[in-house]
Protein backbone atom coordinates (compact mmCIF):
# COMPACT_ATOMS: atom_id res chain seq x y z
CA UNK A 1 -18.49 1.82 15.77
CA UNK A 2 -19.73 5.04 13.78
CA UNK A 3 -18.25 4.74 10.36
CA UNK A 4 -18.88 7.10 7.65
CA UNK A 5 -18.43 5.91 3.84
CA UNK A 6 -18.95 8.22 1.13
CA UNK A 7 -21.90 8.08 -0.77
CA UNK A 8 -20.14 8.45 -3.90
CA UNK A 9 -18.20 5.38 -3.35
CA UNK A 10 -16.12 4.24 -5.13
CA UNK A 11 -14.65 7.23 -5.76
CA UNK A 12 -12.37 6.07 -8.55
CA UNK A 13 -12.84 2.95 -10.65
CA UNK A 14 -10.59 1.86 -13.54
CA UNK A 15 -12.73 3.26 -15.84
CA UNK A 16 -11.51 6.47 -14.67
CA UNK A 17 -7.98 6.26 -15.95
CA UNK A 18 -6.31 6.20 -18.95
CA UNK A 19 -3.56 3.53 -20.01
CA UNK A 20 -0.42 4.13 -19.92
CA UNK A 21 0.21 2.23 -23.08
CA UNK A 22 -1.52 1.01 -25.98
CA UNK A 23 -2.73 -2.41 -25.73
CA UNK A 24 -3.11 -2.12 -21.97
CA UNK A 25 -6.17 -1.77 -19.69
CA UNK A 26 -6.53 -0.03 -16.05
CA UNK A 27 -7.79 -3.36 -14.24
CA UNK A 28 -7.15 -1.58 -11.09
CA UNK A 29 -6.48 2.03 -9.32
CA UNK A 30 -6.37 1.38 -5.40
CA UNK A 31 -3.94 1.38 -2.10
CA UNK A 32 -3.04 5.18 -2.29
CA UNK A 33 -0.74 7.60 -0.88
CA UNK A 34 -2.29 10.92 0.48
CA UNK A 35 -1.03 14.36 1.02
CA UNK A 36 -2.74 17.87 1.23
CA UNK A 37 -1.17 19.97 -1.18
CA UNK A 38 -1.77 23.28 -2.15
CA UNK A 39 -5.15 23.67 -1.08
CA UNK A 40 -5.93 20.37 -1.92
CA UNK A 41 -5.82 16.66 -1.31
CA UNK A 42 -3.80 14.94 -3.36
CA UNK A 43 -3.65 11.00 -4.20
CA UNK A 44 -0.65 9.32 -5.75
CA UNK A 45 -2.69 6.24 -6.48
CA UNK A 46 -1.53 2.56 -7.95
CA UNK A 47 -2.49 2.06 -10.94
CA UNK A 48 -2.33 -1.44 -11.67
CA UNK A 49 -2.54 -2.83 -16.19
CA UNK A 50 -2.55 -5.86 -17.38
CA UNK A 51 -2.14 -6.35 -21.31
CA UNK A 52 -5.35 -7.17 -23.63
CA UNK A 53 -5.32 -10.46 -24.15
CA UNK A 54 -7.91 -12.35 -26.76
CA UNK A 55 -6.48 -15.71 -26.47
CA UNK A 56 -7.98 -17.90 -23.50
CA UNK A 57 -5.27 -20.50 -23.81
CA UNK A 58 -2.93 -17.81 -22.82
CA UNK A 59 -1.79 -16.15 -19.93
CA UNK A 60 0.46 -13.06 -19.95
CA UNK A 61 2.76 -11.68 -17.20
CA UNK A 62 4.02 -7.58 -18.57
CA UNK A 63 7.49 -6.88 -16.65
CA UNK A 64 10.33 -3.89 -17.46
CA UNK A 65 12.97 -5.17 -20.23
CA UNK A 66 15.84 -2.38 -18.29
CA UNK A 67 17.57 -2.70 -21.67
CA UNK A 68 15.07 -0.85 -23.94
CA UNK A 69 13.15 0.24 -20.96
CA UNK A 70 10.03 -0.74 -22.52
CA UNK A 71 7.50 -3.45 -20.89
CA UNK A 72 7.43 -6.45 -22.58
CA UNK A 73 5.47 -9.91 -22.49
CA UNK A 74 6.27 -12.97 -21.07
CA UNK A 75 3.61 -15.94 -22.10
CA UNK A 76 2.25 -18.69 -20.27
CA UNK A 77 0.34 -21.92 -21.87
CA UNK A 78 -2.85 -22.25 -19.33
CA UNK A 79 -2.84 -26.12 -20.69
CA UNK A 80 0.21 -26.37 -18.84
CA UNK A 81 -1.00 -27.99 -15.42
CA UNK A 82 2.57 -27.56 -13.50
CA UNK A 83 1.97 -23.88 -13.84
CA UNK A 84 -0.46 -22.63 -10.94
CA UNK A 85 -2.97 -19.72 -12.22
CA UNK A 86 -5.24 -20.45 -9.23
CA UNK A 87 -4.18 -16.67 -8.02
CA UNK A 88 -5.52 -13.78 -10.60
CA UNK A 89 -2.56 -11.65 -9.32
CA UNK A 90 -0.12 -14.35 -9.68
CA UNK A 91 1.70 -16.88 -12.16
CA UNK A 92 3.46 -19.85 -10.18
CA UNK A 93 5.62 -21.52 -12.02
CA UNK A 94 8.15 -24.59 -10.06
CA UNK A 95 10.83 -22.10 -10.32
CA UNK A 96 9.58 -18.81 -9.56
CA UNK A 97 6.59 -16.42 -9.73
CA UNK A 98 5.52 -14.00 -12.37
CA UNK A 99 2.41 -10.70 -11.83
CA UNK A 100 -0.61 -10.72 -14.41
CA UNK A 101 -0.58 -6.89 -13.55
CA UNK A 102 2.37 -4.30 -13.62
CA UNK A 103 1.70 -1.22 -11.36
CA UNK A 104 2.72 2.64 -11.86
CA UNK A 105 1.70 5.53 -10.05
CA UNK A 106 -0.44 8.50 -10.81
CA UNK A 107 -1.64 11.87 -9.48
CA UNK A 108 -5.40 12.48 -8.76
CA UNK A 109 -6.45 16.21 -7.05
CA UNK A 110 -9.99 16.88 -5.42
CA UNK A 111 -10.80 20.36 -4.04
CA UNK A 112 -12.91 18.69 -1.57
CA UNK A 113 -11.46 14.99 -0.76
CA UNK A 114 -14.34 12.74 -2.92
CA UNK A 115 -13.83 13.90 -6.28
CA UNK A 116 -11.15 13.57 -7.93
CA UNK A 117 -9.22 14.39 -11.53
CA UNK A 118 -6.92 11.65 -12.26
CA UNK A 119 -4.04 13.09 -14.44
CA UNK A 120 -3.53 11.50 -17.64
CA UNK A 121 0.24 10.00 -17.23
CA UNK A 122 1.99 8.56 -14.77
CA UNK A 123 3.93 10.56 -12.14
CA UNK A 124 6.36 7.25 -11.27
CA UNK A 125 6.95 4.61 -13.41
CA UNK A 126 9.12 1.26 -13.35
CA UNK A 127 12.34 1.93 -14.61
CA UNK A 128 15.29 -0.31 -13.45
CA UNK A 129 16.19 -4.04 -12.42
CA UNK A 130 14.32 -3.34 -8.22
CA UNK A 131 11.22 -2.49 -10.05
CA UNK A 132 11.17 -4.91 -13.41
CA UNK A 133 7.23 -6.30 -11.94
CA UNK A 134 6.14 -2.84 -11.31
CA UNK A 135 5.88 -0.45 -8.18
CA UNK A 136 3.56 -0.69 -5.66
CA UNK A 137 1.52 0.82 -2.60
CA UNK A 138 2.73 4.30 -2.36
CA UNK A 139 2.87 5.93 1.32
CA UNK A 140 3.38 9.66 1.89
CA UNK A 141 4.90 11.46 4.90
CA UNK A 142 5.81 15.19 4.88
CA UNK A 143 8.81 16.01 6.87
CA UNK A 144 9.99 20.07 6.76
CA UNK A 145 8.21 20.67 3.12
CA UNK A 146 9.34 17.72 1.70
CA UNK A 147 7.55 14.90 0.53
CA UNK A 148 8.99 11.20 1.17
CA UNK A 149 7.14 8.45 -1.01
CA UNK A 150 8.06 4.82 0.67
CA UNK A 151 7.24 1.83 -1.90
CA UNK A 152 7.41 -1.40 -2.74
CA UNK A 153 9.46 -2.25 -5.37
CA UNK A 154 8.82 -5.76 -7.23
CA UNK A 155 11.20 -7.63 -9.54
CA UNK A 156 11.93 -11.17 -10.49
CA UNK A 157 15.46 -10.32 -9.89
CA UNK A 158 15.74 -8.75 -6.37
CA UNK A 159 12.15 -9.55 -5.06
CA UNK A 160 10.31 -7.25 -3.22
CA UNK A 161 12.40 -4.59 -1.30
CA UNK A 162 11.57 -0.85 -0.29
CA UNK A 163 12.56 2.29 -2.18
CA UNK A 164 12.46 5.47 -1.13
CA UNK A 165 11.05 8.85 -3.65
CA UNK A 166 10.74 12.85 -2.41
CA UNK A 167 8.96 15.28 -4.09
CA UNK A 168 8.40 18.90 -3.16
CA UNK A 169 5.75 19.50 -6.11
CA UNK A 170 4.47 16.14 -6.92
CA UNK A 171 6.04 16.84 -10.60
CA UNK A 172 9.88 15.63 -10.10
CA UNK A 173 10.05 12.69 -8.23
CA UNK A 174 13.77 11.85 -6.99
CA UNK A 175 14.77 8.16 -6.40
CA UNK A 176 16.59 7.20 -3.68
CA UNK A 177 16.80 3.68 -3.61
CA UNK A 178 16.25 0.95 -1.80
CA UNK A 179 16.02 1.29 1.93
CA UNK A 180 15.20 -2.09 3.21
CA UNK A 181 16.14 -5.16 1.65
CA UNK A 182 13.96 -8.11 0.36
CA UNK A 183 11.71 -9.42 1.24
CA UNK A 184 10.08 -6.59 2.48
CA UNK A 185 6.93 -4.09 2.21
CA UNK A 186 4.73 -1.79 4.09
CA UNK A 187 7.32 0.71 5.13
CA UNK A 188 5.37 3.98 6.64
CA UNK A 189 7.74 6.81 7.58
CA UNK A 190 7.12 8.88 11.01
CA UNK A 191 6.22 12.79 10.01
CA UNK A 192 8.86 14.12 12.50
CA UNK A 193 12.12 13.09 14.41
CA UNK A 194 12.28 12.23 18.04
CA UNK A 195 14.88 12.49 19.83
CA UNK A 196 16.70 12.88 16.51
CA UNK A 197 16.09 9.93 15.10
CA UNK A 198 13.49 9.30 12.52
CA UNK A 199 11.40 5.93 12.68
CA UNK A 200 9.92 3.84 10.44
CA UNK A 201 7.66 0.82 10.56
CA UNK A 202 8.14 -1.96 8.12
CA UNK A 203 6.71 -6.02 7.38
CA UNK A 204 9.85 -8.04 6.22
CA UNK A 205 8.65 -11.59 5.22
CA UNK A 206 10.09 -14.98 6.77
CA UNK A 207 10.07 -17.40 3.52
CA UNK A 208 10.97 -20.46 5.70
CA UNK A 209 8.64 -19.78 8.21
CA UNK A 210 6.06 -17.35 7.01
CA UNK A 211 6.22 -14.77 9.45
CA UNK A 212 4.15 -11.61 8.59
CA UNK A 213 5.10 -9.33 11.72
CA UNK A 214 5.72 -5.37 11.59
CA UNK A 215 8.60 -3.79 13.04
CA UNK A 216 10.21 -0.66 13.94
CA UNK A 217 13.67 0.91 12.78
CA UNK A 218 15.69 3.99 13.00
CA UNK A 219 17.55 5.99 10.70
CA UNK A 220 19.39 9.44 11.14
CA UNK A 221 18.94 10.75 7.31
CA UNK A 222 16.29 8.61 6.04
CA UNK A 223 18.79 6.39 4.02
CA UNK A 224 20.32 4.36 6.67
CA UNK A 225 18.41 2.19 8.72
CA UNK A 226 19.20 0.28 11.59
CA UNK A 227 18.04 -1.12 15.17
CA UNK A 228 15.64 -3.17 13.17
CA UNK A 229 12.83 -4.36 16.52
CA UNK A 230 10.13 -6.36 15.43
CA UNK A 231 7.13 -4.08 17.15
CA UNK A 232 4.18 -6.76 17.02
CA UNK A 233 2.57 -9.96 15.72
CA UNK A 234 -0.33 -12.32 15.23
CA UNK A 235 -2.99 -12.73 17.60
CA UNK A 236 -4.67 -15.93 17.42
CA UNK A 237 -8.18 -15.79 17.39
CA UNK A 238 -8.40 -12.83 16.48
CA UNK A 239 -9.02 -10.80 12.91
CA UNK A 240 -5.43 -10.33 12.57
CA UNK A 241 -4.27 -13.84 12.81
CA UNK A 242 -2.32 -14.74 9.96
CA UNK A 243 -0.84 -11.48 9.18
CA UNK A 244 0.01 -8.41 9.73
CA UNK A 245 1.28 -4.51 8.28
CA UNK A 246 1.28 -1.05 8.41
CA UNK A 247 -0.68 1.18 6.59
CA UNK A 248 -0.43 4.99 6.17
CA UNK A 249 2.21 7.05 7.99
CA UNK A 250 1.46 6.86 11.79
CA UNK A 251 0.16 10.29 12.92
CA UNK A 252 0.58 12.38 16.46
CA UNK A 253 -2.22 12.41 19.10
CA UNK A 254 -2.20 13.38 22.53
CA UNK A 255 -2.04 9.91 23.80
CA UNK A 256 1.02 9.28 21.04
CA UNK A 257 1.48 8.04 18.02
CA UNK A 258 -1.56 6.07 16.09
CA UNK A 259 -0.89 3.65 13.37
CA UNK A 260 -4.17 2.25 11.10
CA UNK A 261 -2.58 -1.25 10.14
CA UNK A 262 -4.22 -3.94 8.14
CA UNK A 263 -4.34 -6.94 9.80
CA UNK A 264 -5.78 -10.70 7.71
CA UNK A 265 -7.81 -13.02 8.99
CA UNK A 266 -6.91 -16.91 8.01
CA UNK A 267 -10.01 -16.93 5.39
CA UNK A 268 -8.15 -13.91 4.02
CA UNK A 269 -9.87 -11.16 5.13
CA UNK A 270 -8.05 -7.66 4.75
CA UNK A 271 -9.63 -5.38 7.75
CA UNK A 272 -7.90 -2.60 9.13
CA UNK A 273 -7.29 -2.33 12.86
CA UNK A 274 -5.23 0.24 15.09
CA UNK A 275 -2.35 0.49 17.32
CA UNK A 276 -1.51 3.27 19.26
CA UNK A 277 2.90 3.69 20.31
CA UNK A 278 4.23 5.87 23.02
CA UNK A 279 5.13 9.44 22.16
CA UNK A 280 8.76 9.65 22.91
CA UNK A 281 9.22 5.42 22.71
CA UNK A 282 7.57 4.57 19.76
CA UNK A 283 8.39 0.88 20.38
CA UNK A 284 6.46 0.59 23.12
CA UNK A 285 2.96 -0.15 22.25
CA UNK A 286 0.22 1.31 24.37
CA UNK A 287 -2.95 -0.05 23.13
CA UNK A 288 -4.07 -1.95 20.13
CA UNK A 289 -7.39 -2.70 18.50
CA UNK A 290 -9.20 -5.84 19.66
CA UNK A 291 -11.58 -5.46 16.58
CA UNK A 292 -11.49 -4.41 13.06
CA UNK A 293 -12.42 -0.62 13.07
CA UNK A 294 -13.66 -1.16 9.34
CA UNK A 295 -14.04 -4.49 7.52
CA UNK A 296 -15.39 -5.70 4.22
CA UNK A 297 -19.21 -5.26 3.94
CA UNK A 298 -19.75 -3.36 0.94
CA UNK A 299 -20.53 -5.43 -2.55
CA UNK A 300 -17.26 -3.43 -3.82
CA UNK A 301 -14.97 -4.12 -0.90
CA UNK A 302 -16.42 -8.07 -1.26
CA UNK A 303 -16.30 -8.22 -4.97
CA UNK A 304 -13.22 -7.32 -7.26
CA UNK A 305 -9.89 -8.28 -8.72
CA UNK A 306 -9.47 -9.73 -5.07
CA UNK A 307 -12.65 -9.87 -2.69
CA UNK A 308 -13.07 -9.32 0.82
CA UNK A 309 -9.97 -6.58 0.79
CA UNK A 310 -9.83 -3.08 2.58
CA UNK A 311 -6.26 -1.86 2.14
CA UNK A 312 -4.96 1.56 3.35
CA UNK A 313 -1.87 3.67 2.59
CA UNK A 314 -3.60 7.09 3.11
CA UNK A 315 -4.58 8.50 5.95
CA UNK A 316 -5.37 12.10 6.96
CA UNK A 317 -6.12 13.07 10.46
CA UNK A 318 -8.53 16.00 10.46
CA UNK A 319 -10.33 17.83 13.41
CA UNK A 320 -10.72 14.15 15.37
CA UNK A 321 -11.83 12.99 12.35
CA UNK A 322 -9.67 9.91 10.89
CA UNK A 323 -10.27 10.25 7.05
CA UNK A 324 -9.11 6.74 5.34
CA UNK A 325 -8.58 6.22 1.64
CA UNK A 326 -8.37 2.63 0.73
CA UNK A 327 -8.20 0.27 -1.93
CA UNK A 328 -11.33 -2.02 -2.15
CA UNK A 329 -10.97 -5.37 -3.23
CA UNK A 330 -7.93 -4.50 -5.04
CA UNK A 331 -9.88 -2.56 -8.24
CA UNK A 332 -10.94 0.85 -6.78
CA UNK A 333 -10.57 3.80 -4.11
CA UNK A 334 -13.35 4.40 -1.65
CA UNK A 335 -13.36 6.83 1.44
CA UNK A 336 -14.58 6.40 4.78
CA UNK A 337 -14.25 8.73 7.86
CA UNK A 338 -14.19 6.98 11.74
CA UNK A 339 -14.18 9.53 14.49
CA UNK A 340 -10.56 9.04 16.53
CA UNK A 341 -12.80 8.56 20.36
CA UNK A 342 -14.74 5.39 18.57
CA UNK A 343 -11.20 4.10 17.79
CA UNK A 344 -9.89 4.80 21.07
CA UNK A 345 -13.15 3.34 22.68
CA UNK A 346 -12.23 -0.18 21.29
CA UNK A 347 -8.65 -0.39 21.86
CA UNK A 348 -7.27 -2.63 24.44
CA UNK A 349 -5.13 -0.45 27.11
């Protein structure tokens, strides 16, 4: 397969933003939302900080206090061999789970799609009980003029459910809660109704049995969702055979509707993949990828905060031209553009 990856990737690194707060750094800007706005593309990216930290026998998790609304510190003796820190992203304690990182996100414009101003503070940040660990992976779909941001929302508390944000400047954001309930994540929103319904996919998470499967559900106002269908699974053998989700909002060919997923291998390897749904039946699937259309290959999709990771929640399709911006091994953005006949070529029918 032809794929195209900017020469000027990646196109944002860390190094490229500015904390949010003193005594933070950027350790990571990736999985993005996209949107063409005004003459030009716009990314609401994840900015993900963790606080400095100059003891080694220390480990800190940041999280929301919703009474001050500040972030505060939680610390973590790394002597303390019940406590798993085998994870960078993760703190495991015998009762629960704690992020090194808390995520916000932030605007970045580009006149022509590679480079990109990052603004200097944050369009959405954590600010009640849903969202105490930080927000997360930002999706975009523009329905009539509006904006709809779908995103996962992280919290010791709740766990991970789905909130909903519009926009219709991409200055005020208004919350509208959560839509699905944990645990859940990787909710893309359809661009347009059909047959008056709008559709959404989604990957809720089976704690007893560790199902990672993406499914499809209805709503008539973009609240309310219901006729939850689970849509697809694992494939053993295959390069999405431990698990599963959606990526960007699904966008409207001739043949139907085309969804770039991620899909991880069981040596956790984040590739993306496709999957193409009928028109009119969107739960009926029509073809799906029977390889990766892009995998890991590049030192910084390999080599990062977490290696061997291509992550999408932006996706423009342009002129048969299917323009992805992902997050590479969960530290930066890089761009790559796949013509929509290779991806078709490789699908299964």
């Amino acid at each position: 397969m032809n794929i195209f990856r900017s020469e000027k990737n990646p196109i944002i690194m860390p190094e490229d933003v500015t904390p949010s707060m003193s005594g933070f750094k950027v350790v990571g800007v990736f999985n993005c939302g996209v949107a063409r706005f005004k003459g030009e593309t716009l990314l609401l990216l994840r900015i993900a900080e963790i606080p400095i930290n100059n003891n080694p026998q220390k480990e800190l998790a940041p999280m929301l206090d919703e009474k001050t609304c500040k972030i505060v510190l939680k610390e973590f003796n790394r002597t303390d061999y019940s406590i798993d820190f085998s994870d960078p992203r993760v703190i495991r304690t015998s009762a629960m789970f704690y992020l090194t990182s808390i995520s916000h996100f932030r605007i970045a414009r580009s006149k022509n799609g590679i480079d990109f101003e990052v603004e200097n503070k944050p369009a959405m940040f954590p600010e009640n009980k849903y969202e105490r660990f930080g927000i997360e992976d930002p999706r975009i779909t523009c329905i009539d003029g509006k904006y709809f941001i779908s995103y996962s929302a992280v919290s010791d508390i709740t766990g991970i459910s789905v909130c909903t944000a519009s926009t219709t400047d991409f200055v005020k954001f208004t919350r509208h809660g959560v839509i699905f309930m944990p645990d859940n994540k990787d909710v893309s929103i359809f661009p347009e109704m059909i047959d008056g319904r709008y559709y959404a996919l989604s990957r809720p998470a089976s704690g007893e049995f560790g199902i990672r499967d993406m499914w499809i559900s209805e709503s008539a106002d973009l609240i309310y969702w219901g006729n939850h269908t689970r849509l697809m699974g694992t494939r053993e053998g295959k390069w999405d055979d431990q698990r599963i989700g959606c990526g960007a909002a699904p966008f409207k060919i001739g043949e139907g509707w085309m969804e770039i997923y991620h899909g991880v291998s069981n040596d956790n390897k984040y590739c993306l993949g496709a999957v193409l749904l009928d028109a009119d039946n969107p739960h009926k699937i029509i073809a799906r990828s029977e390889k990766p259309i892009i995998e890991p290959e590049m030192d910084y999709e390999l080599n990062g905060f977490f290696g061997s990771v291509i992550f999408t929640c932006g996706v423009l399709y342009e002129e048969g031209m299917v323009k992805i911006y992902y997050g590479a091994a969960d530290i930066c953005i890089a761009y790559a553009e796949i013509s929509l006949a290779d991806i078709i070529q490789q699908m299964k029918f």
